[in-house]
PDB file of N, CA and C in Angstrom:
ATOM      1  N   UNK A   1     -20.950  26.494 -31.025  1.00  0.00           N
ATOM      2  CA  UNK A   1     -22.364  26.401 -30.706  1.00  0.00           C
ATOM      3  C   UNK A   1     -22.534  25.373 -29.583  1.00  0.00           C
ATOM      4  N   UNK A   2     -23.354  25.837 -28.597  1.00  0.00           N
ATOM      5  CA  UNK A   2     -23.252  24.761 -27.622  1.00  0.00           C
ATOM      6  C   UNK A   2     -24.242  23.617 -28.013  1.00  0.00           C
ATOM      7  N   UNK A   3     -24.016  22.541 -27.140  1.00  0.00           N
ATOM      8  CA  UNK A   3     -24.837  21.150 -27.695  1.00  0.00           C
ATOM      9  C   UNK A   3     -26.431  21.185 -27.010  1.00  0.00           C
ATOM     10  N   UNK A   4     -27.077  21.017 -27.416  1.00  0.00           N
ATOM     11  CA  UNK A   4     -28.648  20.645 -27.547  1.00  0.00           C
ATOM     12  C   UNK A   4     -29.070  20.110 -26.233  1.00  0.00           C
ATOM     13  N   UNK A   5     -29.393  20.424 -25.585  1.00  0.00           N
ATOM     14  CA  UNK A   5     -30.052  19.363 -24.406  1.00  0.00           C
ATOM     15  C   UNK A   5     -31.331  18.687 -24.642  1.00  0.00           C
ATOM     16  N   UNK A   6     -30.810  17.740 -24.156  1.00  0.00           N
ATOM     17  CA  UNK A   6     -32.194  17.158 -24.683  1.00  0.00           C
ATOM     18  C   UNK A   6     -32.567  15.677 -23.445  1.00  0.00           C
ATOM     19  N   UNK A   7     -33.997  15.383 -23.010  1.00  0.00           N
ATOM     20  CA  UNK A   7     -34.024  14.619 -22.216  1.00  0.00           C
ATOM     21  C   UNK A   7     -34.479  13.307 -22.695  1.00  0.00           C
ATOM     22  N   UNK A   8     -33.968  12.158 -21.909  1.00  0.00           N
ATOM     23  CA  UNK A   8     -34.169  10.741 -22.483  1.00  0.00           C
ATOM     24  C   UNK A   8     -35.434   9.947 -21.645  1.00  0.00           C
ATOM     25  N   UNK A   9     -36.159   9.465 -22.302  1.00  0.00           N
ATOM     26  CA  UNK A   9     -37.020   8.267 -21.327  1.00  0.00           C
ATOM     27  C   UNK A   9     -36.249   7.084 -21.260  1.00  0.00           C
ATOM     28  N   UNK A  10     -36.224   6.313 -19.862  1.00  0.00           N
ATOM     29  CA  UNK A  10     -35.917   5.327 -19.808  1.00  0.00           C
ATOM     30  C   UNK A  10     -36.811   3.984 -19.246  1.00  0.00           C
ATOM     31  N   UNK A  11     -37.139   3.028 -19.764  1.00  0.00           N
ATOM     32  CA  UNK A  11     -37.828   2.311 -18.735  1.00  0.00           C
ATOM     33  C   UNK A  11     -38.185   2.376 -17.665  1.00  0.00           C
ATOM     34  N   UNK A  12     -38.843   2.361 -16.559  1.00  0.00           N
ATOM     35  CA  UNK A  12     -38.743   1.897 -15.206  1.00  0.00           C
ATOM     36  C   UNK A  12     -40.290   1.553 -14.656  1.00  0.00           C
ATOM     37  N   UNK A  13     -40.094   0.319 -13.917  1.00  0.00           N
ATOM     38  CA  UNK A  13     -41.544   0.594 -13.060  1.00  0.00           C
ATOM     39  C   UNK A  13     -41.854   0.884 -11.865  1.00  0.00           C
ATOM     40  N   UNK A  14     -40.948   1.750 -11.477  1.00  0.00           N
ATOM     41  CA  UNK A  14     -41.052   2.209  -9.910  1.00  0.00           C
ATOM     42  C   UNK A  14     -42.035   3.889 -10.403  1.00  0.00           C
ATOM     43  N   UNK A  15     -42.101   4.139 -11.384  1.00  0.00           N
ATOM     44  CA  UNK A  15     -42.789   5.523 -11.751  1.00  0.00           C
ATOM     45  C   UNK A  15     -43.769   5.224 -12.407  1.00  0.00           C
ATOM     46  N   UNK A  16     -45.186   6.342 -11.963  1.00  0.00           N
ATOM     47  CA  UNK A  16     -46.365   5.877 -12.961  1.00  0.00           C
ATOM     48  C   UNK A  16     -46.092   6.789 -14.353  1.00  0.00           C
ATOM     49  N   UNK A  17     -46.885   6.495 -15.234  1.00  0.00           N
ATOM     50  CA  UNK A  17     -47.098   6.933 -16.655  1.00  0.00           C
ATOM     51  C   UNK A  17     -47.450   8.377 -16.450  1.00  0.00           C
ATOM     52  N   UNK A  18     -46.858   9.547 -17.442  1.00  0.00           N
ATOM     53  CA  UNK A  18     -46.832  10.652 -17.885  1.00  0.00           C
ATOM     54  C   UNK A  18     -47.757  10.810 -18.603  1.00  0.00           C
ATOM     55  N   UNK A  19     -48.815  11.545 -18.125  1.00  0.00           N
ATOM     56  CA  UNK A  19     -49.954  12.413 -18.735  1.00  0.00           C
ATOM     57  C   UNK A  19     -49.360  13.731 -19.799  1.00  0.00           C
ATOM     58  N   UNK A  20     -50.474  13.469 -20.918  1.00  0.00           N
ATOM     59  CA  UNK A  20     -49.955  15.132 -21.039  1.00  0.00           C
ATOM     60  C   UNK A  20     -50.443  15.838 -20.127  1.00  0.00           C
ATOM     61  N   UNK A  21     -49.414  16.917 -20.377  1.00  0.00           N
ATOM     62  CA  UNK A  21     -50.414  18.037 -19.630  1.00  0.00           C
ATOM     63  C   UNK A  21     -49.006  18.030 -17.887  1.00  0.00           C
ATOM     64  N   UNK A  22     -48.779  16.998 -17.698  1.00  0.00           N
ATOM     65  CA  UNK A  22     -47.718  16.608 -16.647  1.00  0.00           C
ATOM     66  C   UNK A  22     -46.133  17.505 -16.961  1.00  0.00           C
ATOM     67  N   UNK A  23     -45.791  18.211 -15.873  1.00  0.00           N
ATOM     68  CA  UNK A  23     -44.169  19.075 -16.513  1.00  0.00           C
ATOM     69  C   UNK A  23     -43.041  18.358 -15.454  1.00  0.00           C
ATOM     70  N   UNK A  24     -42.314  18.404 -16.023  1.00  0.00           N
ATOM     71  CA  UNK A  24     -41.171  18.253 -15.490  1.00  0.00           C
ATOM     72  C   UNK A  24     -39.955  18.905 -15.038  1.00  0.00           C
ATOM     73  N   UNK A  25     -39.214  18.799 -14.202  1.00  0.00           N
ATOM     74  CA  UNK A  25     -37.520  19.673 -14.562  1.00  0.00           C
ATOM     75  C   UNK A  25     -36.880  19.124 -13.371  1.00  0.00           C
ATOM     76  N   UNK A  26     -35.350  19.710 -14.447  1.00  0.00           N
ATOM     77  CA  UNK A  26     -33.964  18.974 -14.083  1.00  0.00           C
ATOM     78  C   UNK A  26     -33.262  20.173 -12.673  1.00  0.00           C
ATOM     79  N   UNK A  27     -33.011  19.301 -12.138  1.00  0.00           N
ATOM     80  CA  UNK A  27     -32.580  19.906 -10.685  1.00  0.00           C
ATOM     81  C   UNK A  27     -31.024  20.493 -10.786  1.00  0.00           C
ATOM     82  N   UNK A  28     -30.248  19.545 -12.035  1.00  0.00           N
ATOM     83  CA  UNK A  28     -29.194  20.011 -12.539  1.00  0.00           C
ATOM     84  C   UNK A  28     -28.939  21.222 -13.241  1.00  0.00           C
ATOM     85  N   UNK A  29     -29.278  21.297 -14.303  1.00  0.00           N
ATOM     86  CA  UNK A  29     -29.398  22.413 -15.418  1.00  0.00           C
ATOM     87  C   UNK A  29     -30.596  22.924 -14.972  1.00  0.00           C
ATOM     88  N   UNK A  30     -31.734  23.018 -14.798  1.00  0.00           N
ATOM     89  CA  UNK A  30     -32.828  23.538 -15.020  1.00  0.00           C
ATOM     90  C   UNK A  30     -33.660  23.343 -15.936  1.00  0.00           C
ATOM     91  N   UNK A  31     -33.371  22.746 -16.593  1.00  0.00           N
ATOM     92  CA  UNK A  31     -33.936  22.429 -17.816  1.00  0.00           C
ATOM     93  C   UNK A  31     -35.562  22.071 -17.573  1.00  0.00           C
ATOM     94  N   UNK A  32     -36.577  22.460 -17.988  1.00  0.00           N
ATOM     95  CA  UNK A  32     -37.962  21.958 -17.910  1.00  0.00           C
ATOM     96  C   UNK A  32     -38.496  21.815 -19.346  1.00  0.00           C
ATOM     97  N   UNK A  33     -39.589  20.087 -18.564  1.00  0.00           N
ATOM     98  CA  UNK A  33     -40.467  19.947 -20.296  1.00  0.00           C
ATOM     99  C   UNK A  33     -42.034  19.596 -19.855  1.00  0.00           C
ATOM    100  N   UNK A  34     -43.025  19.507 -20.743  1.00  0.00           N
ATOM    101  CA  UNK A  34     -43.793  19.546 -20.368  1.00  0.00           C
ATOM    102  C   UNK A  34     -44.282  18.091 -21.728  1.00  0.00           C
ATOM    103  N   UNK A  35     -45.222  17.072 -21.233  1.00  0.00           N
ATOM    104  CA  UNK A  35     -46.117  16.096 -22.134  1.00  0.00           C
ATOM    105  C   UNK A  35     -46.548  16.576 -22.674  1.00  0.00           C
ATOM    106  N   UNK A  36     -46.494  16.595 -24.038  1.00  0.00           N
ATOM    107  CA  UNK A  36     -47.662  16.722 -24.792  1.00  0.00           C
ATOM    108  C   UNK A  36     -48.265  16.051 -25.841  1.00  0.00           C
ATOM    109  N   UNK A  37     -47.759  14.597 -25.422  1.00  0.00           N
ATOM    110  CA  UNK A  37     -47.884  13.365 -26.361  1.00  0.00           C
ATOM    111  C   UNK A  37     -47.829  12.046 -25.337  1.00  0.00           C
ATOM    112  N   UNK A  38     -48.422  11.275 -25.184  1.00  0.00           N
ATOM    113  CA  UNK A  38     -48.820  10.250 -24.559  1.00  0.00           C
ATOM    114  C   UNK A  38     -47.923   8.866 -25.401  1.00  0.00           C
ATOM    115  N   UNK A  39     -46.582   8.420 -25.012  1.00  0.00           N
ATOM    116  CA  UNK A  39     -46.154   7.158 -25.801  1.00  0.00           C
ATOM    117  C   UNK A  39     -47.263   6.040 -26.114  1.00  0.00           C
ATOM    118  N   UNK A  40     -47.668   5.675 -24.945  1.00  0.00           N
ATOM    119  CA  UNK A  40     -48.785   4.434 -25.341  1.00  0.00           C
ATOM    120  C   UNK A  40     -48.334   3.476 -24.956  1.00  0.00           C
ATOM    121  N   UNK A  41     -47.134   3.443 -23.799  1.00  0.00           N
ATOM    122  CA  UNK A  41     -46.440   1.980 -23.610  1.00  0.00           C
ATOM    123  C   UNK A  41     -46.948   1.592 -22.854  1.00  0.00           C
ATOM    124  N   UNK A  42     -46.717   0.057 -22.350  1.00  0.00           N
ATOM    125  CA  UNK A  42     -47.734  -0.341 -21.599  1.00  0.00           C
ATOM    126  C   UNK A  42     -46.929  -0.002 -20.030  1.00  0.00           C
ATOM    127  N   UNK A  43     -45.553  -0.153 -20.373  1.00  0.00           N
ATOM    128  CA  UNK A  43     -44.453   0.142 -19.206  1.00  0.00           C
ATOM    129  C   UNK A  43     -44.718   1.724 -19.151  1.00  0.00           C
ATOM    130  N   UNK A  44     -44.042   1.968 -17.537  1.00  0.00           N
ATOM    131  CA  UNK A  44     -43.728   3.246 -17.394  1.00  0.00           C
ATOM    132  C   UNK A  44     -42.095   3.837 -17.603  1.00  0.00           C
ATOM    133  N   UNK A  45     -42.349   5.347 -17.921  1.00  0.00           N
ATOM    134  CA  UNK A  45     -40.792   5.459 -18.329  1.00  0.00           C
ATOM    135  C   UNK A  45     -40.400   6.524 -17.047  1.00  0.00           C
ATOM    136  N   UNK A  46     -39.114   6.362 -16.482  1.00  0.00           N
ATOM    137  CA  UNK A  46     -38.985   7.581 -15.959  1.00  0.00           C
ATOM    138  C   UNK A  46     -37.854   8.534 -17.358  1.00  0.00           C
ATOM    139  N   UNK A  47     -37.671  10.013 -16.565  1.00  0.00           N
ATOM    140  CA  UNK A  47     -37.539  10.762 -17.689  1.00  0.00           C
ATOM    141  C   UNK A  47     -36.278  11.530 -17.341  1.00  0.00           C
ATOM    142  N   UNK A  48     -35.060  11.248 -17.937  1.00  0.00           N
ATOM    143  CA  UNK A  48     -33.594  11.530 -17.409  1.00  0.00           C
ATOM    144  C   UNK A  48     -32.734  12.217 -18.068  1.00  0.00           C
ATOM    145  N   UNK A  49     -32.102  13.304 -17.251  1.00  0.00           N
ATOM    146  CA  UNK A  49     -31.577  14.911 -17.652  1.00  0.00           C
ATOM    147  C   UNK A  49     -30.172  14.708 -16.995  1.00  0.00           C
ATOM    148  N   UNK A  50     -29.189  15.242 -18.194  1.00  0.00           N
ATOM    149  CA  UNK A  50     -28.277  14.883 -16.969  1.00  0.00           C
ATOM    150  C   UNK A  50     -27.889  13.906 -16.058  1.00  0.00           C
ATOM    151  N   UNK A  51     -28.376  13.148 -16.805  1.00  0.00           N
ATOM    152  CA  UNK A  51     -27.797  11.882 -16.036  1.00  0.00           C
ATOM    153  C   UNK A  51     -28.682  11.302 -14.775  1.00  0.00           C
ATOM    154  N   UNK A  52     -29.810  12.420 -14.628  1.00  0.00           N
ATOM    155  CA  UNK A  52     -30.486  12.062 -12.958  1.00  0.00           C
ATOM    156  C   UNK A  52     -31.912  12.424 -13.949  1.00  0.00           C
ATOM    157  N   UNK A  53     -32.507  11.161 -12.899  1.00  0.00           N
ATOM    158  CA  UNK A  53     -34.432  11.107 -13.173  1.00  0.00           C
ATOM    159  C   UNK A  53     -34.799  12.475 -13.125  1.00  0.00           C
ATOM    160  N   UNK A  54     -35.721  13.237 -14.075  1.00  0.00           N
ATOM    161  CA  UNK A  54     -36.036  14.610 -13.807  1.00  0.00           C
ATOM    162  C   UNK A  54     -37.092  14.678 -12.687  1.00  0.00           C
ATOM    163  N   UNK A  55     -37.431  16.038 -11.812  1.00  0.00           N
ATOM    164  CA  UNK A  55     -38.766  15.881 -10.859  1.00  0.00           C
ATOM    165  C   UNK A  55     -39.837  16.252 -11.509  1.00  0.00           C
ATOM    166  N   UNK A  56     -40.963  16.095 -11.067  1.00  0.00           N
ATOM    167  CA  UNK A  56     -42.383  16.219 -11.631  1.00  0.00           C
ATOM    168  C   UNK A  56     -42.529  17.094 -10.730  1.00  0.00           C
ATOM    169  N   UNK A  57     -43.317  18.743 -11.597  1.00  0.00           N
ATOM    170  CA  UNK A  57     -43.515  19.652 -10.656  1.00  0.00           C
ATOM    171  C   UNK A  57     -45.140  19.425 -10.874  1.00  0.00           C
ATOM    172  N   UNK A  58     -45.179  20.140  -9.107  1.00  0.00           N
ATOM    173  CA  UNK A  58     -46.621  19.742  -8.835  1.00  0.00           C
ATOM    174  C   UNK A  58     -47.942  20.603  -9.902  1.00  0.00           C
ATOM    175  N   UNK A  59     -47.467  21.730 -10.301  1.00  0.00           N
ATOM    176  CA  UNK A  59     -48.523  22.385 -11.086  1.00  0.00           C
ATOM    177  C   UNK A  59     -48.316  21.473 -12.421  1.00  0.00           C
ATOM    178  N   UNK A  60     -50.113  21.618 -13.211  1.00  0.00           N
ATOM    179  CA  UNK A  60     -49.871  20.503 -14.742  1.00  0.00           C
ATOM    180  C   UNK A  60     -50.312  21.738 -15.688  1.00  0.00           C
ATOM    181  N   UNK A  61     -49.939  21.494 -16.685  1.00  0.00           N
ATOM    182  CA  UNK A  61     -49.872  22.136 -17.553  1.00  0.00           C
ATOM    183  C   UNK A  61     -51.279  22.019 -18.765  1.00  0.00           C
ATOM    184  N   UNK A  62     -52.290  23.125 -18.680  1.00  0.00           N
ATOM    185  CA  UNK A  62     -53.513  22.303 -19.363  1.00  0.00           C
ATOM    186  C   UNK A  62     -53.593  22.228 -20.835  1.00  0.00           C
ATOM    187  N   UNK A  63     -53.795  20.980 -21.024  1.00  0.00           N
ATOM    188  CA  UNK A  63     -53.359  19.982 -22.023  1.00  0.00           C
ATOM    189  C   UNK A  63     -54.468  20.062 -23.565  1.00  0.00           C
ATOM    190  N   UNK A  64     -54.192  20.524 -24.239  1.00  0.00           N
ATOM    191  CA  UNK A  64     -54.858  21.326 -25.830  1.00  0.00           C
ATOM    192  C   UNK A  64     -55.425  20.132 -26.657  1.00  0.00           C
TER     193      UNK A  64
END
C-alpha cells in the first residue's frame, strides 16, 4: 500500500496567514489542499509538500 501524503505547516513569517477558503498545491507531486479551518496562530505558517513550500493558487475556494 503506498504511504499517505500528507502536508506539514511550518512556521514562517515571510508568508501571510491562510484563509479558509485559500487552495494550495505541490509543484512536485501535485498534490492539492484547500483551508478549511483557520489555526488561530498568531504566527504565520507556510505549508510544505515534499519537502518544498506548497504554491497558493490564485482561484479560492468558497468557504461553507
Amino acid at each position: 500500500m503506498p504511504a499517505k501524503k500528507t502536508a506539514v505547516a511550518v512556521k514562517s513569517s515571510a508568508r501571510s496567514r491562510a484563509s479558509k477558503g485559500d487552495c494550495f498545491y505541490c509543484d512536485v507531486c501535485g498534490l492539492s489542499l484547500v483551508v478549511d479551518e483557520e489555526c488561530g496562530c498568531v504566527e504565520a505558517h507556510e505549508i510544505l509538500c515534499c519537502g518544498e513550500p506548497m504554491k497558493e493558487k490564485k482561484a479560492r475556494v468558497k468557504a461553507k
